[in-house]
Protein backbone atom coordinates (compact mmCIF):
# COMPACT_ATOMS: atom_id res chain seq x y z
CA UNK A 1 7.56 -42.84 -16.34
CA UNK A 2 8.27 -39.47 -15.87
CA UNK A 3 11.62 -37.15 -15.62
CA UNK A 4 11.37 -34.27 -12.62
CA UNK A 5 13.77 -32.59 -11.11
CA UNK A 6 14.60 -32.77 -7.36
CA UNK A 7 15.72 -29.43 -5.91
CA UNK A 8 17.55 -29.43 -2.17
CA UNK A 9 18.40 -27.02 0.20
CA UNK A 10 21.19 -25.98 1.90
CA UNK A 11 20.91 -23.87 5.67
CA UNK A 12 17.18 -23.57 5.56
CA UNK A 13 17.01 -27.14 7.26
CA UNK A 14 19.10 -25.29 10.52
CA UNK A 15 16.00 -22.22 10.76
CA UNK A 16 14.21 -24.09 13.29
CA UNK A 17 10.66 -22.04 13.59
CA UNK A 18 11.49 -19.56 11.18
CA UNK A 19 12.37 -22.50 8.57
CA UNK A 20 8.35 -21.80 6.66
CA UNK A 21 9.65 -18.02 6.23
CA UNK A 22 12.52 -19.40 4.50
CA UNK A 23 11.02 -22.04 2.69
CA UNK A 24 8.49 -19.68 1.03
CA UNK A 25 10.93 -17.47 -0.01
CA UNK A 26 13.02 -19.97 -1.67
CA UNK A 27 9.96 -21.53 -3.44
CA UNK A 28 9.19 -17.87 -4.62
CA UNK A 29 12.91 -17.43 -6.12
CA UNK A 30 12.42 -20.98 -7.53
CA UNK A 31 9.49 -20.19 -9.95
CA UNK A 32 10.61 -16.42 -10.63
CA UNK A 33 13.78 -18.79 -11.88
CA UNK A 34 11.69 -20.67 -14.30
CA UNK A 35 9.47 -17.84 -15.38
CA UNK A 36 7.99 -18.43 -19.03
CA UNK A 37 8.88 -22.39 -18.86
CA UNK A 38 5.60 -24.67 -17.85
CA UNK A 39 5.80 -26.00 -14.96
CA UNK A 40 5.01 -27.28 -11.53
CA UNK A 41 6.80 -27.60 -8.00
CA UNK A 42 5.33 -29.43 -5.19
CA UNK A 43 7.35 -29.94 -1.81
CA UNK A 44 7.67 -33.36 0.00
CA UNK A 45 9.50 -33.03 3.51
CA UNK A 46 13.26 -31.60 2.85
CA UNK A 47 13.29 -30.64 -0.88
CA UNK A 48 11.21 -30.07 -3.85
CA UNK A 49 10.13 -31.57 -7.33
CA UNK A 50 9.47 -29.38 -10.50
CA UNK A 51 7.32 -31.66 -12.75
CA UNK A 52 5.11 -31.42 -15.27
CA UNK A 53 7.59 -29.73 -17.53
CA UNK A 54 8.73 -29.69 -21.38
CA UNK A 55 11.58 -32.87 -21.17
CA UNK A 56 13.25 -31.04 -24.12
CA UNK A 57 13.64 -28.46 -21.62
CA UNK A 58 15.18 -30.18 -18.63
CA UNK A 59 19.02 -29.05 -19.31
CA UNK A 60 17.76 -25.57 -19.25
CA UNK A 61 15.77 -25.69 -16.10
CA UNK A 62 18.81 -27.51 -13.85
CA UNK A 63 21.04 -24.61 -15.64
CA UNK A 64 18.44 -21.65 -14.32
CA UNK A 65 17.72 -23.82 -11.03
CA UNK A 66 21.46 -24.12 -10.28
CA UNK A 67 21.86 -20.34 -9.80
CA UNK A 68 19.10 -19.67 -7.32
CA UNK A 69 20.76 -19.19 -4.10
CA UNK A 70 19.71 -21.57 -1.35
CA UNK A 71 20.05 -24.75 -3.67
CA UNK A 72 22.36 -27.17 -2.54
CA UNK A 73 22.37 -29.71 -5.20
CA UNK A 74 19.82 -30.96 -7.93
CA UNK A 75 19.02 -33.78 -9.72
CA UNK A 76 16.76 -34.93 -12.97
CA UNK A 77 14.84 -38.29 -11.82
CA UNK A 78 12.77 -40.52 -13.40
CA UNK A 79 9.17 -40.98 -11.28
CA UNK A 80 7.74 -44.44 -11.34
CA UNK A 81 5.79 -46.29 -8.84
CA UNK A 82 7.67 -48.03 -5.90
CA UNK A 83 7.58 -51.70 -6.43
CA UNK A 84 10.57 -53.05 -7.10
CA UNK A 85 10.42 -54.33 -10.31
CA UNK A 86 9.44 -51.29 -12.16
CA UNK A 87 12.30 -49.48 -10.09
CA UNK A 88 15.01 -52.20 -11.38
CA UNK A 89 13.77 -51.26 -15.28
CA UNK A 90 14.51 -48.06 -14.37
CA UNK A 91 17.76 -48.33 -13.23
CA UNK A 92 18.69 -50.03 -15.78
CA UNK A 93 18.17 -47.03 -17.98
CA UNK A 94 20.76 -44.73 -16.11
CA UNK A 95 23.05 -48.02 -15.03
CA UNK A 96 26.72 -47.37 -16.33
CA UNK A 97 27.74 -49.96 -18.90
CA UNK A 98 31.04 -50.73 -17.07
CA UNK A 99 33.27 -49.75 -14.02
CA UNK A 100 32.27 -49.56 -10.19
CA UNK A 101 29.18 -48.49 -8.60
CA UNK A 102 27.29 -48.16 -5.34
CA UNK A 103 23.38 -48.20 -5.04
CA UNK A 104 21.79 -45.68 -2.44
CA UNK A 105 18.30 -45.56 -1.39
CA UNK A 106 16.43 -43.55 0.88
CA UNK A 107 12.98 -45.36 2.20
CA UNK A 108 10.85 -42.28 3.71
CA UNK A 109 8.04 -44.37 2.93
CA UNK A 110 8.49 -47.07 5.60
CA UNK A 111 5.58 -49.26 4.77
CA UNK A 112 7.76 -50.06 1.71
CA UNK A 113 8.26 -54.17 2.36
CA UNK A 114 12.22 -54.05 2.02
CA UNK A 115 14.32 -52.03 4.12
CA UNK A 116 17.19 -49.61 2.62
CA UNK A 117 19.95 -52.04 2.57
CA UNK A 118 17.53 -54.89 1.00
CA UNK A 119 17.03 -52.33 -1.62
CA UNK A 120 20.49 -51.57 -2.38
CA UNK A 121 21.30 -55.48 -2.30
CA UNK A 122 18.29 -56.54 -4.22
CA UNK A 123 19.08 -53.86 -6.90
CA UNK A 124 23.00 -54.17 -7.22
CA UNK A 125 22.49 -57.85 -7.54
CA UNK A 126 20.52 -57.65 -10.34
CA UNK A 127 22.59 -55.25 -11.90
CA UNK A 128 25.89 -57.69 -11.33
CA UNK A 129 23.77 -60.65 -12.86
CA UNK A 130 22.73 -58.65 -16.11
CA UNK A 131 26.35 -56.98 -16.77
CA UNK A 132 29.67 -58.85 -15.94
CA UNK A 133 31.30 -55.42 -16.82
CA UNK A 134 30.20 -53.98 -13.43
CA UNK A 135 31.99 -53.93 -10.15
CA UNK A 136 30.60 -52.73 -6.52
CA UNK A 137 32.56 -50.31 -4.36
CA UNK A 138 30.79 -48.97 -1.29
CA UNK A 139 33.72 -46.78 -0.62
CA UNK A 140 34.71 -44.43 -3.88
CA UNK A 141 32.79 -45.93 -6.60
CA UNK A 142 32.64 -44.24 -10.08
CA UNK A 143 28.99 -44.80 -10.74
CA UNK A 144 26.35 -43.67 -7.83
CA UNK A 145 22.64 -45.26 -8.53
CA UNK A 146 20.12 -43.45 -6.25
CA UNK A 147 16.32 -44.64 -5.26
CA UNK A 148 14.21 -42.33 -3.44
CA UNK A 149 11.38 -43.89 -2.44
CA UNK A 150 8.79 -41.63 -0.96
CA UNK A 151 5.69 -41.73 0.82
CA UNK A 152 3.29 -40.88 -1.83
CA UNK A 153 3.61 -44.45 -3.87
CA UNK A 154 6.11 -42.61 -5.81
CA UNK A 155 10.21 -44.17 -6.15
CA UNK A 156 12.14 -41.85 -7.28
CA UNK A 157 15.65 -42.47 -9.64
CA UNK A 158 18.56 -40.65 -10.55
CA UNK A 159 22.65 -41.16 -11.00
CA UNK A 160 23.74 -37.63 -10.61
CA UNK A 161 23.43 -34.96 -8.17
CA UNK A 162 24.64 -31.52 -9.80
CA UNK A 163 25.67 -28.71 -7.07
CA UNK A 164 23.88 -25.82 -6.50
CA UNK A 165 24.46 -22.26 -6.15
CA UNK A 166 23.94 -22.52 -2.53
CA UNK A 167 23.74 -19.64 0.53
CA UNK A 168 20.65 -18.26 1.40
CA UNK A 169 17.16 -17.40 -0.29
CA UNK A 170 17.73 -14.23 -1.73
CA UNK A 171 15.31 -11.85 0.01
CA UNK A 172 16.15 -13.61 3.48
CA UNK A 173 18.62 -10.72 4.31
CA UNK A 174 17.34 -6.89 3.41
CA UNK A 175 18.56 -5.04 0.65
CA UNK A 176 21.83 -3.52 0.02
CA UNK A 177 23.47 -0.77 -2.78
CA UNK A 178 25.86 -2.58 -4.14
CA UNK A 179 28.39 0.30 -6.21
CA UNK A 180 28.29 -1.48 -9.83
CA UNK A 181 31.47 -0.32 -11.79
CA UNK A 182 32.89 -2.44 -15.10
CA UNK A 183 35.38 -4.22 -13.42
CA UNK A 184 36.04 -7.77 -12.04
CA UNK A 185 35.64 -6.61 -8.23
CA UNK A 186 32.37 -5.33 -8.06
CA UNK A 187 30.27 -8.22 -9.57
CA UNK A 188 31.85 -10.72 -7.52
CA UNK A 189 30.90 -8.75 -4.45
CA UNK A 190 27.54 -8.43 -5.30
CA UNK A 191 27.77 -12.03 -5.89
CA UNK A 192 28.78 -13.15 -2.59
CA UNK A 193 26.89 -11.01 -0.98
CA UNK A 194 23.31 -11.74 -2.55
CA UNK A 195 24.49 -15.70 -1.64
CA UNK A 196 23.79 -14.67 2.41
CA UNK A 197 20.23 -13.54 1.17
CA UNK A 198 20.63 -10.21 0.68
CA UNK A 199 18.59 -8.19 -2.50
CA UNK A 200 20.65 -5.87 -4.77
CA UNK A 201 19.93 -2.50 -6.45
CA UNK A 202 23.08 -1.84 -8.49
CA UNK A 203 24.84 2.04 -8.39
CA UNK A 204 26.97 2.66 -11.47
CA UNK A 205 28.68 6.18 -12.10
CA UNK A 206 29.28 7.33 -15.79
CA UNK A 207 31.13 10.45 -16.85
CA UNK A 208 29.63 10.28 -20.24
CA UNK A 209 31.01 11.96 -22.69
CA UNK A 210 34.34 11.12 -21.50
CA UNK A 211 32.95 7.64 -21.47
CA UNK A 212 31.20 5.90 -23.82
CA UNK A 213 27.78 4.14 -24.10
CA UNK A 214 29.88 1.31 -24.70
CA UNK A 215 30.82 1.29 -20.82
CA UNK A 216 27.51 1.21 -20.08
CA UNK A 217 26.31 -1.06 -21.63
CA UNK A 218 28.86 -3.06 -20.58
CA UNK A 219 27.69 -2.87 -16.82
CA UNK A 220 24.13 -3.22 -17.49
CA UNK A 221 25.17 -7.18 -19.09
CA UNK A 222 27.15 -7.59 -15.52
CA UNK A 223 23.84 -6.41 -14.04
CA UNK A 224 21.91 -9.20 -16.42
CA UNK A 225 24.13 -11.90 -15.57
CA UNK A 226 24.18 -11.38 -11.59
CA UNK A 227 20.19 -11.36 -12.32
CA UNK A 228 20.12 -14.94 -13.25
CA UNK A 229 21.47 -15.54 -9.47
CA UNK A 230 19.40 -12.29 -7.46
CA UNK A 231 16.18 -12.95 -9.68
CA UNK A 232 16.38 -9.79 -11.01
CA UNK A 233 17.72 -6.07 -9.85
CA UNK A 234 17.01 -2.09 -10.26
CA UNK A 235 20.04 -0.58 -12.17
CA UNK A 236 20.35 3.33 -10.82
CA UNK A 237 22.68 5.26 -13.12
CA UNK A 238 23.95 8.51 -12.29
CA UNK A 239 26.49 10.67 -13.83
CA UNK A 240 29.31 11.81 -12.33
CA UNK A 241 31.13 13.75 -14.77
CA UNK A 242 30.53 17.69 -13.17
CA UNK A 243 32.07 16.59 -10.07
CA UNK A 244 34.94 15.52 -11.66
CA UNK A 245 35.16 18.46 -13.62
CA UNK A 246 34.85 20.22 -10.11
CA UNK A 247 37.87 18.40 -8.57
CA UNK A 248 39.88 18.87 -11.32
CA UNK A 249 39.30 22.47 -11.27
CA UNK A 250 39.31 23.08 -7.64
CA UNK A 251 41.50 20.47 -5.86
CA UNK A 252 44.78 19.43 -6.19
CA UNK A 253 45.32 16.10 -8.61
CA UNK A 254 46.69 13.54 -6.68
CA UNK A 255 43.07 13.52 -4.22
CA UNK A 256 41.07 12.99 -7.64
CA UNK A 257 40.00 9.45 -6.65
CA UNK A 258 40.11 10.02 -2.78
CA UNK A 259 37.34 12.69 -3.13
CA UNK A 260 35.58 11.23 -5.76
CA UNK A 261 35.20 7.96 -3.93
CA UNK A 262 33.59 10.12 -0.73
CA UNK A 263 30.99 11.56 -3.31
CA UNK A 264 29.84 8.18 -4.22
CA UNK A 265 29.45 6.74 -0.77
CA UNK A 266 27.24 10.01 -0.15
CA UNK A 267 25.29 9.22 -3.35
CA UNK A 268 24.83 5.63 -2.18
CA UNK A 269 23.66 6.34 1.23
CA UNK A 270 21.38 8.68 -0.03
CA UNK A 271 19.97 6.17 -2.75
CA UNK A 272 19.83 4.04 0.18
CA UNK A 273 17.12 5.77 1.58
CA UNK A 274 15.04 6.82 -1.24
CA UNK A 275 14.77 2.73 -2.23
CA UNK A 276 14.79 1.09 1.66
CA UNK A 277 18.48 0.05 1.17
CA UNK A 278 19.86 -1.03 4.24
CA UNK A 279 24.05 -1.33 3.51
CA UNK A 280 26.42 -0.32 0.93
CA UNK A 281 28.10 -3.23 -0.61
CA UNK A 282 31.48 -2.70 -2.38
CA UNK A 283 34.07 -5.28 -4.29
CA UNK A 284 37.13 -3.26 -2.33
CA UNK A 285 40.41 -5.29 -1.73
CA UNK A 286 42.50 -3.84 0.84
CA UNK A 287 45.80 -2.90 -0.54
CA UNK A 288 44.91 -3.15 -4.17
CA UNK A 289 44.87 0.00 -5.51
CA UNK A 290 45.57 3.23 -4.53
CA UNK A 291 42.20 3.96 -2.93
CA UNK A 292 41.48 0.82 -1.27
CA UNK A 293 44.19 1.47 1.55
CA UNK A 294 42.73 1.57 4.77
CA UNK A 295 43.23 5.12 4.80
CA UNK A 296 41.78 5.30 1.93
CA UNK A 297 38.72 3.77 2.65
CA UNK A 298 38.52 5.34 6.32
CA UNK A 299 38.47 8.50 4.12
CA UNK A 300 35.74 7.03 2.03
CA UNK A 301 33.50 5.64 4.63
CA UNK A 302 33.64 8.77 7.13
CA UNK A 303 30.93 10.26 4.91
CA UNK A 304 28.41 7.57 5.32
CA UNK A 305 26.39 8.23 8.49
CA UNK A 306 23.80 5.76 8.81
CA UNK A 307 24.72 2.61 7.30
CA UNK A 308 27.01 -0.11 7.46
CA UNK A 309 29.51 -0.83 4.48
CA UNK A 310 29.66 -4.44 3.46
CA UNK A 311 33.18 -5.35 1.55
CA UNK A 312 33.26 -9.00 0.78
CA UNK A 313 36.58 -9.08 -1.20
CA UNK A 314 38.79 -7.41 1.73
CA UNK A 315 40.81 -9.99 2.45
CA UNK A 316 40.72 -11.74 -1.14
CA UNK A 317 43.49 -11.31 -3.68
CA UNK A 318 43.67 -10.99 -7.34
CA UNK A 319 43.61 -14.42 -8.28
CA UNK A 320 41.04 -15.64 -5.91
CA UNK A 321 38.58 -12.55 -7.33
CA UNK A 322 39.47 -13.37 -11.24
CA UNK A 323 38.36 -17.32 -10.43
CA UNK A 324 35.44 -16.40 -8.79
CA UNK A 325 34.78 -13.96 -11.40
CA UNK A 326 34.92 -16.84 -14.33
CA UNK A 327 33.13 -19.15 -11.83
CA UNK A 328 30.32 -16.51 -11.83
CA UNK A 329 30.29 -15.80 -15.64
CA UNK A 330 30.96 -12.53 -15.38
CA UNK A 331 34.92 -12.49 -16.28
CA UNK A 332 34.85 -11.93 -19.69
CA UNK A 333 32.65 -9.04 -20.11
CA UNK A 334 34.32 -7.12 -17.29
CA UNK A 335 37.50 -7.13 -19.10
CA UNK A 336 35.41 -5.93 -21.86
CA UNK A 337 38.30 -2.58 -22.84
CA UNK A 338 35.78 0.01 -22.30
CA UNK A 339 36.88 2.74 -19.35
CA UNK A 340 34.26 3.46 -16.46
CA UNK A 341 34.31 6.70 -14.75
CA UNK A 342 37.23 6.25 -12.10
CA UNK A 343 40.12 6.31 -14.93
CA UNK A 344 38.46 9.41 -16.25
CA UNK A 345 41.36 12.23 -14.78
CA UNK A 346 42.95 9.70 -12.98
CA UNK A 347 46.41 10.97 -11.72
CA UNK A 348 49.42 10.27 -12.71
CA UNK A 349 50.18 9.56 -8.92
CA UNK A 350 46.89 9.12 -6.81
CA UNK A 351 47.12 9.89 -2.98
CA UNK A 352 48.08 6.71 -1.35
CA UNK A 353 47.47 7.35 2.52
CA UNK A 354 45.13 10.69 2.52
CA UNK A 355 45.40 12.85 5.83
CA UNK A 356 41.95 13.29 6.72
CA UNK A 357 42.70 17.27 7.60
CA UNK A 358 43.93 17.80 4.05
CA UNK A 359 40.69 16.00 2.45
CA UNK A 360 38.84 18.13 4.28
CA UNK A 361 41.02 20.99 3.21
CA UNK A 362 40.79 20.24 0.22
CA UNK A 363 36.65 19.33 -0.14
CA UNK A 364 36.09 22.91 1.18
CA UNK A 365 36.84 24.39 -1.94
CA UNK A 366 33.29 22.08 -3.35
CA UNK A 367 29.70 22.84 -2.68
CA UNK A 368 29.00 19.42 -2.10
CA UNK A 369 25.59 19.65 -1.53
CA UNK A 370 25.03 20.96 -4.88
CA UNK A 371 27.05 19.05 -6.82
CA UNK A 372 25.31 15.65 -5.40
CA UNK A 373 21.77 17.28 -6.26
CA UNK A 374 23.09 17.62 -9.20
CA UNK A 375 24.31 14.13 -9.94
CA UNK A 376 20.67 13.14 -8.76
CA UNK A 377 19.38 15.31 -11.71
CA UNK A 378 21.01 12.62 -13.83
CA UNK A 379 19.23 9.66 -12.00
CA UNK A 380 18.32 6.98 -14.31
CA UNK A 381 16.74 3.45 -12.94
CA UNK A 382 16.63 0.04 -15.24
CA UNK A 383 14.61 -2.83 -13.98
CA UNK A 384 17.56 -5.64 -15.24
């Protein structure tokens, strides 16, 4: 008897030709997952099975195989040979003790000599003749028993079927900048998006010394946690503090976050190219703050030229983005009370609707160009 784990997919299945180009990347994300942990994963028709692994270590595998997007739910089996008595001891060691239960099998190996439902009656009448405490309920049953009985020789059994992080492979969707700040948003659009496929490099903008290292740091644990989920992910860090100095100097207050915001979609795009990026992701929300009007982010994204501008969160509220940040993990470091760069000057009344005339007006007064070579001075990358 052995325990493996059975990993299964979600939209792969719908690929038609172009399901083997999914399928390897998803086996690829799978064993980056369980890098450093001994192991094998083999692939029957529809799913896979890691075997050959430490049993002390199973709780920890399902936890790192959970996150890898494409999974649609996983399970830790025992692997015995199909006959039906050696399947029956089996079940008996994952059988609840009491209550009402339902036995499920799946015969892919049809030269097994009973059919599904002789299975599930041969099976669930045992188990009602050994415990009195047990009930069947085809319907909603507490208990679920499964038998997989494949075409190897191999039966497969397992009780539980634990839901994956599902979406798409990572790497099944080009690669986006996704504009890393401290907060809740961000994370939980990089999230979402890297769950339709897509690979992240993270952009965070410091204005050390008027923040901390502390901030930093801070962003570079969001960056490890969405890493469990994206298989890793470049960290580019640039400062932004002398164009804020600029602004302040040179513009008037109240367009500190409206100009600021079009200097970091220009610092994206042109990241973008230097890596292969293909989008600029953001975790924008429209109407919930003062820069995430749609004015606000027409001003914004007038700057980029060449790429779309993914924004996952648009129509999401607070609520919805705060449960899918504790969903994620990464809730309670982003509330972390360390400042990131956009509440360094922030004014005591930020522009609400900009005029695009008067942000032009009022970016005149910058030399743009040299102000963003000089924020590229400051480029630092961090494999995460």
């Amino acid at each position: 008897m052995e325990k493996v784990i059975i990993v299964r997919y979600c939209e792969i299945h719908l690929k038609g030709k172009n399901r083997g180009y999914f399928e390897k990347v998803f086996m690829t994300n799978l064993e980056r997952a369980l890098t450093g942990i001994r192991h094998e994963i083999r692939k029957p028709s529809g799913r896979y099975i890691v075997e050959n692994f430490d049993q002390e270590r199973t709780d920890e595998i399902l936890e790192k195989l959970s996150k890898v997007f494409g999974t649609h739910t996983l399970s830790a089996a025992y692997k015995v040979p199909a006959d039906i008595e050696t399947i029956y001891e089996t079940v008996k060691l994952i059988a609840p003790a009491g209550g009402t239960f339902k036995v499920i099998t799946n015969r892919a190996a049809k030269s097994f000599p009973l059919h599904s439902m002789e299975v599930n009656s041969e099976i669930g009448g045992r188990l009602l003749q050994d415990n009195p405490n047990l009930k069947v309920d085809v319907h909603a049953p507490q208990h679920e028993i499964c038998i997989d009985i494949r075409e190897n020789g191999d039966a497969l059994v397992f009780s539980r079927h634990i839901k994956g992080a599902g979406g798409m492979p990572v790497g099944t969707s080009g690669k986006g900048i996704l504009l890393l700040s401290g907060g809740i948003d961000s994370p939980v659009a990089g999230h979402m998006i890297a769950k339709r496929g897509m690979v992240l490099d993270g952009l965070h903008f410091h204005s050390y010394p008027y923040t901390n290292m502390q901030a930093r740091e801070k962003v570079e644990q969001l960056a490890h946690i969405l890493s469990g989920y994206t298989g890793g992910m470049n960290l580019h860090v640039v400062s932004v503090t002398h164009i804020q100095e600029a602004i302040h100097k040179n513009c008037p207050e109240e367009m500190m976050i409206t100009l600021l915001r079009r200097f970091m979609m220009r610092i994206a795009e042109r990241l973008a190219e230097r890596v292969g990026g293909q989008c600029i992701v953001t975790g924008e929300s429209l109407g919930q703050v003062a820069s995430q009007t749609i004015e606000g982010m027409t001003s914004s994204g007038s700057v980029v030229k060449k790429l779309p501008i993914l924004r996952p969160l648009v129509g999401f509220d607070k609520t919805e983005i705060i449960e899918r940040a504790r969903e994620i993990g990464t809730f309670e470091t982003s509330i972390l009370p360390y400042e990131d760069c956009c509440t360094v000057f922030l004014p005591k009344h930020p522009l609400i609707r900009p005029k695009m005339e008067d942000v032009l007006r009022a970016e005149a007064r910058l030399d743009v160009e040299k102000l963003i070579e000089e924020a590229f001075e400051t480029l630092e990358t961090l494999r995460i």
